[in-house]
Every structure is written in C-alpha cells, then in structure tokens.
N, C-alpha and C. Protein backbone atom coordinates (compact mmCIF):
# COMPACT_ATOMS: atom_id res chain seq x y z
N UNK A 1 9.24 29.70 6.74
CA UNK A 1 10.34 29.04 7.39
C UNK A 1 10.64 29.72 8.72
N UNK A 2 10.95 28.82 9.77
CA UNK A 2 11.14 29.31 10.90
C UNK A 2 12.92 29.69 11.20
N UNK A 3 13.33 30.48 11.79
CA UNK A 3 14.63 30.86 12.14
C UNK A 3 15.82 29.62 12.37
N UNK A 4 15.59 28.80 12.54
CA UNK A 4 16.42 27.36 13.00
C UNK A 4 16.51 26.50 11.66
N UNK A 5 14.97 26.89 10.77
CA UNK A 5 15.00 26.01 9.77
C UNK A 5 15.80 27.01 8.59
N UNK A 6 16.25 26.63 7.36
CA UNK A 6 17.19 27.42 5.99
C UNK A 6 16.10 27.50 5.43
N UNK A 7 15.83 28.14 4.58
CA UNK A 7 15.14 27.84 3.50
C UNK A 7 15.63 27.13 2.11
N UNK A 8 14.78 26.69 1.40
CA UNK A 8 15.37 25.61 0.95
C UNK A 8 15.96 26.30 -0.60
N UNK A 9 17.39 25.67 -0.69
CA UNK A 9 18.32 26.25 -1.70
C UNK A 9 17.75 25.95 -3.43
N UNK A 10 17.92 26.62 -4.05
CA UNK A 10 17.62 26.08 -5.45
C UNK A 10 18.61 24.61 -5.96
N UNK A 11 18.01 23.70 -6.22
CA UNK A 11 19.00 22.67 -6.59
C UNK A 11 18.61 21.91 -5.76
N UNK A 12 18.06 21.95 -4.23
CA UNK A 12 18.10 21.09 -3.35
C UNK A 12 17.24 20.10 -3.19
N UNK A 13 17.49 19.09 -3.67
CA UNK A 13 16.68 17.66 -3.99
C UNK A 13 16.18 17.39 -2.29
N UNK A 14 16.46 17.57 -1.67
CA UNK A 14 15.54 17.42 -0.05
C UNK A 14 14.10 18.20 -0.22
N UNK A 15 14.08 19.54 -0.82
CA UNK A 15 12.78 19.51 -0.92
C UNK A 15 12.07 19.71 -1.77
N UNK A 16 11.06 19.33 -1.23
CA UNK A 16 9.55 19.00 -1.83
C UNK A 16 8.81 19.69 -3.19
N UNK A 17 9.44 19.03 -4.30
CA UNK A 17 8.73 20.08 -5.61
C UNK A 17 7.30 19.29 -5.90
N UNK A 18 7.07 20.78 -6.23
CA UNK A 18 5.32 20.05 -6.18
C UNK A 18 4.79 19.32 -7.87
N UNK A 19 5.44 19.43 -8.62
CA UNK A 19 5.70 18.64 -9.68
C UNK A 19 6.25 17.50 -9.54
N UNK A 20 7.13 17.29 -8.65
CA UNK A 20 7.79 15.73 -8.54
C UNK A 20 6.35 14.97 -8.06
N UNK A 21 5.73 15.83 -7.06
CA UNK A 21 4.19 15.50 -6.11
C UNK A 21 3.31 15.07 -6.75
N UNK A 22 2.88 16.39 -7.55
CA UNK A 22 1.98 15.91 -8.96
C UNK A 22 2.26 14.72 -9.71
N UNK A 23 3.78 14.74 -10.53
CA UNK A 23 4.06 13.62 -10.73
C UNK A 23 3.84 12.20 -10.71
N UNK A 24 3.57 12.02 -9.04
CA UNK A 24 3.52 10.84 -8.45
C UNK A 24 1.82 10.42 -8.78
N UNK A 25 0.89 11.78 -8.50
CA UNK A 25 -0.30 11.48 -8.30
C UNK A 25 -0.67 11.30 -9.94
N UNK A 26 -0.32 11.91 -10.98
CA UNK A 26 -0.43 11.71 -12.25
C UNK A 26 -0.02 10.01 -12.68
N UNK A 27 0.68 9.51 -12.45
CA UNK A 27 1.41 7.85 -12.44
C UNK A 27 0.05 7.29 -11.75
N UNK A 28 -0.16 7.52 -10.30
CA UNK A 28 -0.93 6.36 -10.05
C UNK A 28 -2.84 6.99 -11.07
N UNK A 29 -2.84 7.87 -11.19
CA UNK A 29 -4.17 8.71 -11.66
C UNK A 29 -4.41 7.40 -13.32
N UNK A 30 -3.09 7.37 -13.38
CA UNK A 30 -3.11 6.57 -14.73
C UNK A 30 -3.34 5.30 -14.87
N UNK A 31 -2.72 4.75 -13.47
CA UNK A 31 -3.41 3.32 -12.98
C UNK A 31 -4.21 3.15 -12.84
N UNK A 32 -4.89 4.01 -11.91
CA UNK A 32 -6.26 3.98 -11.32
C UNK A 32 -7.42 3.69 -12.64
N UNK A 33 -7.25 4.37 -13.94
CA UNK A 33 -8.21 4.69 -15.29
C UNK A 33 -7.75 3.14 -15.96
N UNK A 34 -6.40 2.48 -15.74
CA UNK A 34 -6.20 1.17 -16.67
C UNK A 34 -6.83 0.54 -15.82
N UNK A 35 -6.80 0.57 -14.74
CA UNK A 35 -7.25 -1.20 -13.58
C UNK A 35 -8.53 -0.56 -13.54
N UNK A 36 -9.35 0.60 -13.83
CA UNK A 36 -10.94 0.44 -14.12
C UNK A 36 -10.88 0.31 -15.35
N UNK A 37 -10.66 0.37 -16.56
CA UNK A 37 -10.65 0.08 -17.75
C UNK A 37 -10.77 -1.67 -18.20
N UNK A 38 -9.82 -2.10 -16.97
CA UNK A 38 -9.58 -3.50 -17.13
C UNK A 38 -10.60 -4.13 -16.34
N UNK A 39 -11.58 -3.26 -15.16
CA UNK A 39 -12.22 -4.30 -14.29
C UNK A 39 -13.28 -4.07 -15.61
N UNK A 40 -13.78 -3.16 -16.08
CA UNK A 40 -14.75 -2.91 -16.73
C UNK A 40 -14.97 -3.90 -18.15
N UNK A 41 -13.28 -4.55 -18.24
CA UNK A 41 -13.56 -5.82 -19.15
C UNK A 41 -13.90 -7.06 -19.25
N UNK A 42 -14.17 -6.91 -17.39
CA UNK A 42 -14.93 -8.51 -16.91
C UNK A 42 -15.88 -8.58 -17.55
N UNK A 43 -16.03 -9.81 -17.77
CA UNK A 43 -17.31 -10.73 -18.39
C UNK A 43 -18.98 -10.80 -17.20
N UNK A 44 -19.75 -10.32 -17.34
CA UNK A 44 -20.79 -10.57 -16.02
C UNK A 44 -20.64 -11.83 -16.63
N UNK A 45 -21.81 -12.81 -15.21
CA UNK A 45 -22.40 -13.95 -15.81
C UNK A 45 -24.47 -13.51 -16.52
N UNK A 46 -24.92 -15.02 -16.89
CA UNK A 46 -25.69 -14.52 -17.59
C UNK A 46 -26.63 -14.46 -16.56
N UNK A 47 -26.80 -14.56 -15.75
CA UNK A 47 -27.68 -14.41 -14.44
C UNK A 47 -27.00 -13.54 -14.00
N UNK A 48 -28.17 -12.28 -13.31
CA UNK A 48 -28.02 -11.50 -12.52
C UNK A 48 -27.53 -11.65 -10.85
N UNK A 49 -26.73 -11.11 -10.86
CA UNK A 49 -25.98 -11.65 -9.28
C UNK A 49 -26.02 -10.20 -8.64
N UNK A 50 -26.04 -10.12 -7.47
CA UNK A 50 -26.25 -8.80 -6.32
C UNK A 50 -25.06 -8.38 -6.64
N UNK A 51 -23.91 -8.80 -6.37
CA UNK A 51 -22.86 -8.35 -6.01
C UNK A 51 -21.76 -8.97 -7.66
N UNK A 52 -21.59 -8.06 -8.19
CA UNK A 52 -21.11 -8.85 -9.58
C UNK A 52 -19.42 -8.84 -9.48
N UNK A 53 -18.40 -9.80 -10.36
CA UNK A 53 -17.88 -9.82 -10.34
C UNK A 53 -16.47 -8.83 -10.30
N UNK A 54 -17.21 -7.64 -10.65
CA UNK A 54 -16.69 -6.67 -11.39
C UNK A 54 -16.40 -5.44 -10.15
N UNK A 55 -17.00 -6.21 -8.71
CA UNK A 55 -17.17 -4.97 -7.80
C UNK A 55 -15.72 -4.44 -6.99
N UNK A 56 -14.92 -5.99 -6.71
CA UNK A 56 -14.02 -5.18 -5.71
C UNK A 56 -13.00 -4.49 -6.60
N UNK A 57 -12.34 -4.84 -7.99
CA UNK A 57 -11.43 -4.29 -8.99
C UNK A 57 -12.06 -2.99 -9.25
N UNK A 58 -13.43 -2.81 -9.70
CA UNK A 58 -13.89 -1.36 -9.57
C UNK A 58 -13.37 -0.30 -8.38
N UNK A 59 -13.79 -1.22 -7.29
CA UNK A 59 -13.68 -0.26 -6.27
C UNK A 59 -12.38 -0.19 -5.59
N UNK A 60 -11.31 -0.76 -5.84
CA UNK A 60 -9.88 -0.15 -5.82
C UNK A 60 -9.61 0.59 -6.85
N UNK A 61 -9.51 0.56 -7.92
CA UNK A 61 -9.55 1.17 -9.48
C UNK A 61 -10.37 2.83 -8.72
N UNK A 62 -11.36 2.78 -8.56
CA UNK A 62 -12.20 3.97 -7.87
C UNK A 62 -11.52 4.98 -6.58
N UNK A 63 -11.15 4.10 -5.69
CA UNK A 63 -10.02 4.14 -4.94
C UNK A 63 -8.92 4.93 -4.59
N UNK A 64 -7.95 4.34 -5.59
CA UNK A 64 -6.76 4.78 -6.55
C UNK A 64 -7.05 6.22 -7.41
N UNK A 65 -8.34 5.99 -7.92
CA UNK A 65 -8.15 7.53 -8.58
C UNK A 65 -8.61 8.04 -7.43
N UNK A 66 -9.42 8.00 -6.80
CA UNK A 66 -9.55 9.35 -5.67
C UNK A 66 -8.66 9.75 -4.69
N UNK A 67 -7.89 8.64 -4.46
CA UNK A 67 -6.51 9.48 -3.93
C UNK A 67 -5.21 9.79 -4.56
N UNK A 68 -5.30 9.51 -5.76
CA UNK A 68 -4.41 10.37 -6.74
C UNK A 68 -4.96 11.91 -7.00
N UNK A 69 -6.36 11.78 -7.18
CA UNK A 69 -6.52 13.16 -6.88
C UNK A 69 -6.70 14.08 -5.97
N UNK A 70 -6.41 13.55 -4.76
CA UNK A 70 -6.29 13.93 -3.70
C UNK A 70 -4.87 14.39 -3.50
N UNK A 71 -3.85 13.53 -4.13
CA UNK A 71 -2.32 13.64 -4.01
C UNK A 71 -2.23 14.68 -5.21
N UNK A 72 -2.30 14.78 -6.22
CA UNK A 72 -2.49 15.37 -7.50
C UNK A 72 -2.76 17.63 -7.10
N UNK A 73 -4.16 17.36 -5.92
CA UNK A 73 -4.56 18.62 -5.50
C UNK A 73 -3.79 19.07 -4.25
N UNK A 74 -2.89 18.15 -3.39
CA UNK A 74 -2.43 18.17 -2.63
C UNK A 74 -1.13 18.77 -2.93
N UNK A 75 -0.38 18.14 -3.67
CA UNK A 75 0.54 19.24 -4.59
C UNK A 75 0.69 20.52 -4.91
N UNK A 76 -0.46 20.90 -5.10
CA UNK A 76 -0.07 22.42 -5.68
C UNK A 76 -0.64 23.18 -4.16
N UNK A 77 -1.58 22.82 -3.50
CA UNK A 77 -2.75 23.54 -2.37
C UNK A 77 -1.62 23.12 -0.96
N UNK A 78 -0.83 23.72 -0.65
CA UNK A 78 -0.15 23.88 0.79
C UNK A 78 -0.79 24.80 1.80
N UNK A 79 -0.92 24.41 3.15
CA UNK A 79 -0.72 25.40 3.99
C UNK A 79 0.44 25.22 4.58
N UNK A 80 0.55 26.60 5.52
CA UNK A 80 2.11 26.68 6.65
C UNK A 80 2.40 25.41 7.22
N UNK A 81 1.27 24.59 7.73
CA UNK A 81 1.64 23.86 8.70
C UNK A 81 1.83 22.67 8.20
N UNK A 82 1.31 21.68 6.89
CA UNK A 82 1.95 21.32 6.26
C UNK A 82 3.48 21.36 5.38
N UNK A 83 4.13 22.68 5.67
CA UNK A 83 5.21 22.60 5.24
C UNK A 83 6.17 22.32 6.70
N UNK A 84 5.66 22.48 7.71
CA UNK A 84 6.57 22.38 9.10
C UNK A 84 6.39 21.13 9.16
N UNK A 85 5.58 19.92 8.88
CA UNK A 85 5.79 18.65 9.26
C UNK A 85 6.32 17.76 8.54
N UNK A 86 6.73 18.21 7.29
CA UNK A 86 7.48 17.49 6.33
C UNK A 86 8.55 16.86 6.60
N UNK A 87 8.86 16.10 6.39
CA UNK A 87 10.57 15.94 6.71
C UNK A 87 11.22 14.43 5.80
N UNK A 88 12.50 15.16 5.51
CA UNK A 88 13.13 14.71 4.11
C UNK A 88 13.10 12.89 4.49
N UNK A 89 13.00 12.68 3.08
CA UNK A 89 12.62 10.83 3.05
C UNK A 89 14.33 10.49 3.85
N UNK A 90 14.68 9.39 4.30
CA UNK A 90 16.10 8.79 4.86
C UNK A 90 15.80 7.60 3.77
N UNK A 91 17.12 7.05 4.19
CA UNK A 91 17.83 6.08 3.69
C UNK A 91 17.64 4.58 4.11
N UNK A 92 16.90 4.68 5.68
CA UNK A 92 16.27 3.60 6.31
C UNK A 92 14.88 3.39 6.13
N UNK A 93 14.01 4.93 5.91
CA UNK A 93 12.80 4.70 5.34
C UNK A 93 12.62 4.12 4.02
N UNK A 94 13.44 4.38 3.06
CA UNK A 94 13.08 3.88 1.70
C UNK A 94 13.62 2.51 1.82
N UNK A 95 15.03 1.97 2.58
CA UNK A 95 15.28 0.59 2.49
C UNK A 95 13.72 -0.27 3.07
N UNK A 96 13.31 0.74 4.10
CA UNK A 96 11.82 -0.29 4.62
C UNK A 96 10.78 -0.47 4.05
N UNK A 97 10.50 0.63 2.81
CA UNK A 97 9.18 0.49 2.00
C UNK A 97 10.17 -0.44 0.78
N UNK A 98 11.39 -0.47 0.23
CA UNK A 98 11.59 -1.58 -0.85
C UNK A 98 11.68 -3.05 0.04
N UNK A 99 12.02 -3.16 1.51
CA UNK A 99 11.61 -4.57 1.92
C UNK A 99 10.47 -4.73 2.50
N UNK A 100 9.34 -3.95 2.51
CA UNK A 100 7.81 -4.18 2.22
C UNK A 100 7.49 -4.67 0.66
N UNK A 101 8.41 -4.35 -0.15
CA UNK A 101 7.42 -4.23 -1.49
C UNK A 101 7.90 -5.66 -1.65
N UNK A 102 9.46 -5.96 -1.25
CA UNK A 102 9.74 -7.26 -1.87
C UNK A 102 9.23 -8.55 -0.85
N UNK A 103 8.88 -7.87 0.41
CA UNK A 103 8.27 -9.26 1.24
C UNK A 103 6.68 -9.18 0.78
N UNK A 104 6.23 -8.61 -0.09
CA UNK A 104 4.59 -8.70 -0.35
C UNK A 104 5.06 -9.73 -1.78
N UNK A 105 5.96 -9.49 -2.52
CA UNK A 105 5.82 -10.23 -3.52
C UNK A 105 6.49 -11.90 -3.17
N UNK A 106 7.48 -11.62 -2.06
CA UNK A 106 7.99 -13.25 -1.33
C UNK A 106 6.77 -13.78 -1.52
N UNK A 107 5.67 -12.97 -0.41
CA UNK A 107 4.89 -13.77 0.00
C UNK A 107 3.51 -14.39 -1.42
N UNK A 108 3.59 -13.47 -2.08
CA UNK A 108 2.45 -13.78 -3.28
C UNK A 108 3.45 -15.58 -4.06
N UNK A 109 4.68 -15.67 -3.85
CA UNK A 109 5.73 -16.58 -4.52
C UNK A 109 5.72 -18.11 -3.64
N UNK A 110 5.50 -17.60 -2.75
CA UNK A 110 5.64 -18.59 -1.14
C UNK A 110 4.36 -19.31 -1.21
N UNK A 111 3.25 -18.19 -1.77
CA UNK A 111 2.02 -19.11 -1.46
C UNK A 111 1.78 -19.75 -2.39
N UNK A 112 2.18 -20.02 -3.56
CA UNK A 112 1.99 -21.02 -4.64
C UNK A 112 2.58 -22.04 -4.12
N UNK A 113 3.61 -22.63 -3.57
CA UNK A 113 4.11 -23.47 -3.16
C UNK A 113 3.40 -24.08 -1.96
N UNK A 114 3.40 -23.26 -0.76
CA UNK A 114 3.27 -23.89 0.49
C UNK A 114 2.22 -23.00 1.00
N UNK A 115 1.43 -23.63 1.76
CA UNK A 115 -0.49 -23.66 2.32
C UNK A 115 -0.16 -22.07 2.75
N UNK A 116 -1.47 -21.40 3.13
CA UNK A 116 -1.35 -20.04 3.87
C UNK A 116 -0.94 -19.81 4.89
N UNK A 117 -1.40 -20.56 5.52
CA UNK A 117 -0.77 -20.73 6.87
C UNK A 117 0.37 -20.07 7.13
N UNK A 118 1.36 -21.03 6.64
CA UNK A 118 2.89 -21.19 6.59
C UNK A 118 3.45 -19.83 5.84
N UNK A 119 2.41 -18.98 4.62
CA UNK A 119 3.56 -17.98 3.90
C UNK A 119 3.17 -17.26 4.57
N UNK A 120 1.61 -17.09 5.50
CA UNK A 120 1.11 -15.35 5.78
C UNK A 120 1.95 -15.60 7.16
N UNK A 121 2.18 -16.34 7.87
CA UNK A 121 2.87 -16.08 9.13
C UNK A 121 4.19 -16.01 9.04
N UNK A 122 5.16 -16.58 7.76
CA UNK A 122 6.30 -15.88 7.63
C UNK A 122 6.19 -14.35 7.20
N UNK A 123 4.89 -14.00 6.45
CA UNK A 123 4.81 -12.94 5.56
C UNK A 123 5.12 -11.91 6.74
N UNK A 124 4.12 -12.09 7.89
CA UNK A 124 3.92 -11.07 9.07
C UNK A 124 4.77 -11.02 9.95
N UNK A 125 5.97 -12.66 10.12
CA UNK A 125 6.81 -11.95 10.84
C UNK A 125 7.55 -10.93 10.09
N UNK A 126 7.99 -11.19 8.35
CA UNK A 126 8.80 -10.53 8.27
C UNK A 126 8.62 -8.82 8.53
N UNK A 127 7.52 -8.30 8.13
CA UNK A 127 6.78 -6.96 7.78
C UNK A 127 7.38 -7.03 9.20
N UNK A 128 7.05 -7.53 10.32
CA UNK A 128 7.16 -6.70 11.58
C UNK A 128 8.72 -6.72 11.91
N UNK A 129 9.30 -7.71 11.57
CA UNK A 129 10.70 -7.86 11.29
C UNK A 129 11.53 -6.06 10.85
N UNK A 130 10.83 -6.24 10.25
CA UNK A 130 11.32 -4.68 8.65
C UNK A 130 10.90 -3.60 9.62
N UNK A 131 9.70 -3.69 10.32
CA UNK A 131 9.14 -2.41 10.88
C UNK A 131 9.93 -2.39 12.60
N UNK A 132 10.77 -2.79 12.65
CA UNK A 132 11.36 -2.84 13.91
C UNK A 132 10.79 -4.02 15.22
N UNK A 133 10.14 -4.57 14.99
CA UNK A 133 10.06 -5.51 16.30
C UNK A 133 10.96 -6.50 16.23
N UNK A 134 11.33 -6.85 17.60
CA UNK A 134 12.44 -8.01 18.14
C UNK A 134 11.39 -8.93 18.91
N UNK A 135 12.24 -9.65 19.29
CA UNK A 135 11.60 -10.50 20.22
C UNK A 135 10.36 -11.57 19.92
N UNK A 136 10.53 -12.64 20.91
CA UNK A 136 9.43 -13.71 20.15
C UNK A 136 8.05 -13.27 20.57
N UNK A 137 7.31 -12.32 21.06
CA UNK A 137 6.72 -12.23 21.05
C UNK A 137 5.93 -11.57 20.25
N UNK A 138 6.89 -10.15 18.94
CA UNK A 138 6.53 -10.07 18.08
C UNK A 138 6.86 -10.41 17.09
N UNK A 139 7.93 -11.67 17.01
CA UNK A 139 8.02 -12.37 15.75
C UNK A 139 8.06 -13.53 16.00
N UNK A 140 7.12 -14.14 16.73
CA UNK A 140 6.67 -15.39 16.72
C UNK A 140 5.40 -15.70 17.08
N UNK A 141 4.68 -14.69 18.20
CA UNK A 141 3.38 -14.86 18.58
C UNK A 141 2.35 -13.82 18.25
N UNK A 142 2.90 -12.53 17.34
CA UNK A 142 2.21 -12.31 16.80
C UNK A 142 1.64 -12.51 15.13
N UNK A 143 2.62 -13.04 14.87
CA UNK A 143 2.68 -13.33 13.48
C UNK A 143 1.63 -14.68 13.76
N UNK A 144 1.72 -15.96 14.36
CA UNK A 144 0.74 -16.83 14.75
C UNK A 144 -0.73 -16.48 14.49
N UNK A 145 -0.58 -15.42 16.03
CA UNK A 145 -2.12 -14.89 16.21
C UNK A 145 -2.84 -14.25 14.87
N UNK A 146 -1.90 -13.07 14.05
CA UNK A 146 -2.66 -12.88 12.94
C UNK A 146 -2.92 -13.41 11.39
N UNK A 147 -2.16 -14.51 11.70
CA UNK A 147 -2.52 -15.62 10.25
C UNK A 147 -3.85 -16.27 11.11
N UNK A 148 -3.82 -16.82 12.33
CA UNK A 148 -5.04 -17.13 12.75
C UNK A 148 -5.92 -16.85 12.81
N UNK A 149 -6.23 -15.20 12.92
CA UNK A 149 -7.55 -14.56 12.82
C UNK A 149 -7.56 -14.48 11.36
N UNK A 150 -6.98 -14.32 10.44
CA UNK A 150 -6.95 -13.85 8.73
C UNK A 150 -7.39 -15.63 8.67
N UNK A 151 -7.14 -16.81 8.79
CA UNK A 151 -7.71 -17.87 8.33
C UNK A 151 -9.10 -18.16 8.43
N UNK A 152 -9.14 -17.60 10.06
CA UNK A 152 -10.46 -18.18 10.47
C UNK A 152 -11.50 -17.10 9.63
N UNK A 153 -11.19 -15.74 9.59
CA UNK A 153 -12.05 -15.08 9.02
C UNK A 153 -12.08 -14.97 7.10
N UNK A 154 -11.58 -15.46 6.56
CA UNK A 154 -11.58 -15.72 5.30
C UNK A 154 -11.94 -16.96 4.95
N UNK A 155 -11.27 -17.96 5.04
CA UNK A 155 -11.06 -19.63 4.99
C UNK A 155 -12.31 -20.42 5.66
N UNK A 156 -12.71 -19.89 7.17
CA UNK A 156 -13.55 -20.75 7.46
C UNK A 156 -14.70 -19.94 7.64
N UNK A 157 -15.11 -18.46 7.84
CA UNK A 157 -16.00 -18.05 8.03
C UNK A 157 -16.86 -17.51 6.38
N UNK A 158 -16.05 -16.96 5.70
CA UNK A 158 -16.34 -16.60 4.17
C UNK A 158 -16.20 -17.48 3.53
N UNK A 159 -15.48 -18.85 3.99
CA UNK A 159 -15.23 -20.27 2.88
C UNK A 159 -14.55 -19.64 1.64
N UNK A 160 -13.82 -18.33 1.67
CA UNK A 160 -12.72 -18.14 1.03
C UNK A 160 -11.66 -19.32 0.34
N UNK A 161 -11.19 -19.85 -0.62
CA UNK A 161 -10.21 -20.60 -0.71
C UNK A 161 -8.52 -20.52 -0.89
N UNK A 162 -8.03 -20.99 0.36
CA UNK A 162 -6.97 -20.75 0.21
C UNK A 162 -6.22 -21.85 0.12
C-alpha cells in the first residue's frame, strides 16, 4: 500500500477477498463441467459431418472452464501492481452490468415476437444507451449500421435463420 492509500481494515467489504474471487471462479468452473456435460449429450447424426453438432456448446463449455481457471488461479497468485489497479465495484457499475443482463434477456423476449431486425437494433441502441452514449448518432445510426452488418453477415452470407 502506498502512503495516500489505508490499508484495508478487517471487516471491510471494499476489499478484495480472494475467496469471495475463488468463489466466483468455482460457480462458473461448475458451469463450465454442466454445459460440457450437456453438449456432450447431443445426439451426432448418423452420417459423419466435419463439423458436428456438438462443436460450438463444447467450445464455450471449454471456454468457461478455462477462464474460471484462470479466475480461480488468479485469486490466490497477486502481484503489487495488480493490487494498485483495483478499484472498489460503484453503484453505477453494477446498475450497468444488471441493465446489460436484463437488455440481453429483453432482447432474447423481443425476438420471438418481432423479426431481427427490429429487436437487435433496439437491443444495440439500448446497450449503448446503458454504456453512456447520447445522441442520434449513437442511438440511432449506430445501432442501424450494426444490426446491418450482423444481418448481412449471418442471414444472408451464412444463410443463418433468423
């Protein structure tokens, strides 16, 4: 700790226990082993295919555990300079990751109803909405532009169905 900074008091929920850390990486470590457990319960077909059904759920499942154990080893293994860049979660950061979590699920709700188009370009203004941009140019013409490139490159170039 540097002279300006306290060191941190016993009791003091601002910082960083490396068990709460672990914690976190233990939770997703556990996901990571069910959602490969679960890709691993896909059905192949009876023809051999290059690329099998089973590949992209593997490879988030794969994913997920390697950066849980990354978060998991990250926990206990500090250096100095990792402890100087830390700085305690706010009250505006966590309101912005719970209106990320709930505009990802708007948007999974939105698109059953109404075409892609229409939910991923509300989806993106909102995210940029949440992440601080004003103005129509980032909440109206960029949200446009990147449902447009996400259509053309899924929908019409991969014949993706959306």
């Amino acid at each position: 700790m540097t002279a300006d900074q306290p060191a941190p008091v016993a009791g003091d929920r601002s910082a960083a226990s490396p068990l709460r850390e672990a914690a976190l990486g233990g939770i997703f470590l556990l996901l990571g082993v069910v959602l490969l457990i679960l890709a691993r319960s896909i059905e192949l077909p009876a023809r051999a295919m290059a690329v099998s059904p089973r590949i992209w759920p593997e490879m988030l499942a794969y994913g997920i555990i390697g950066l849980s154990v990354v978060q998991l080893v990250g926990a206990f293994v500090h250096t100095r300079a990792d402890e100087d860049e830390q700085e305690p979660a706010t009250r505006t950061g966590v309101l912005r990751v719970a209106g990320f979590v709930l505009a990802t699920v708007a948007f999974g709700v939105l698109w059953y109803y109404v075409h892609f188009l229409v939910s991923a370009t509300v989806f993106v203004a909102a995210l940029t909405l949440i992440a601080g941009g004003r103005g129509v140019k980032d909440l109206v013409l960029f949200p446009a532009g990147m449902t447009v490139v996400l259509y053309a490159l899924f929908a019409l170039l991969l014949k993706v169905p959306v």
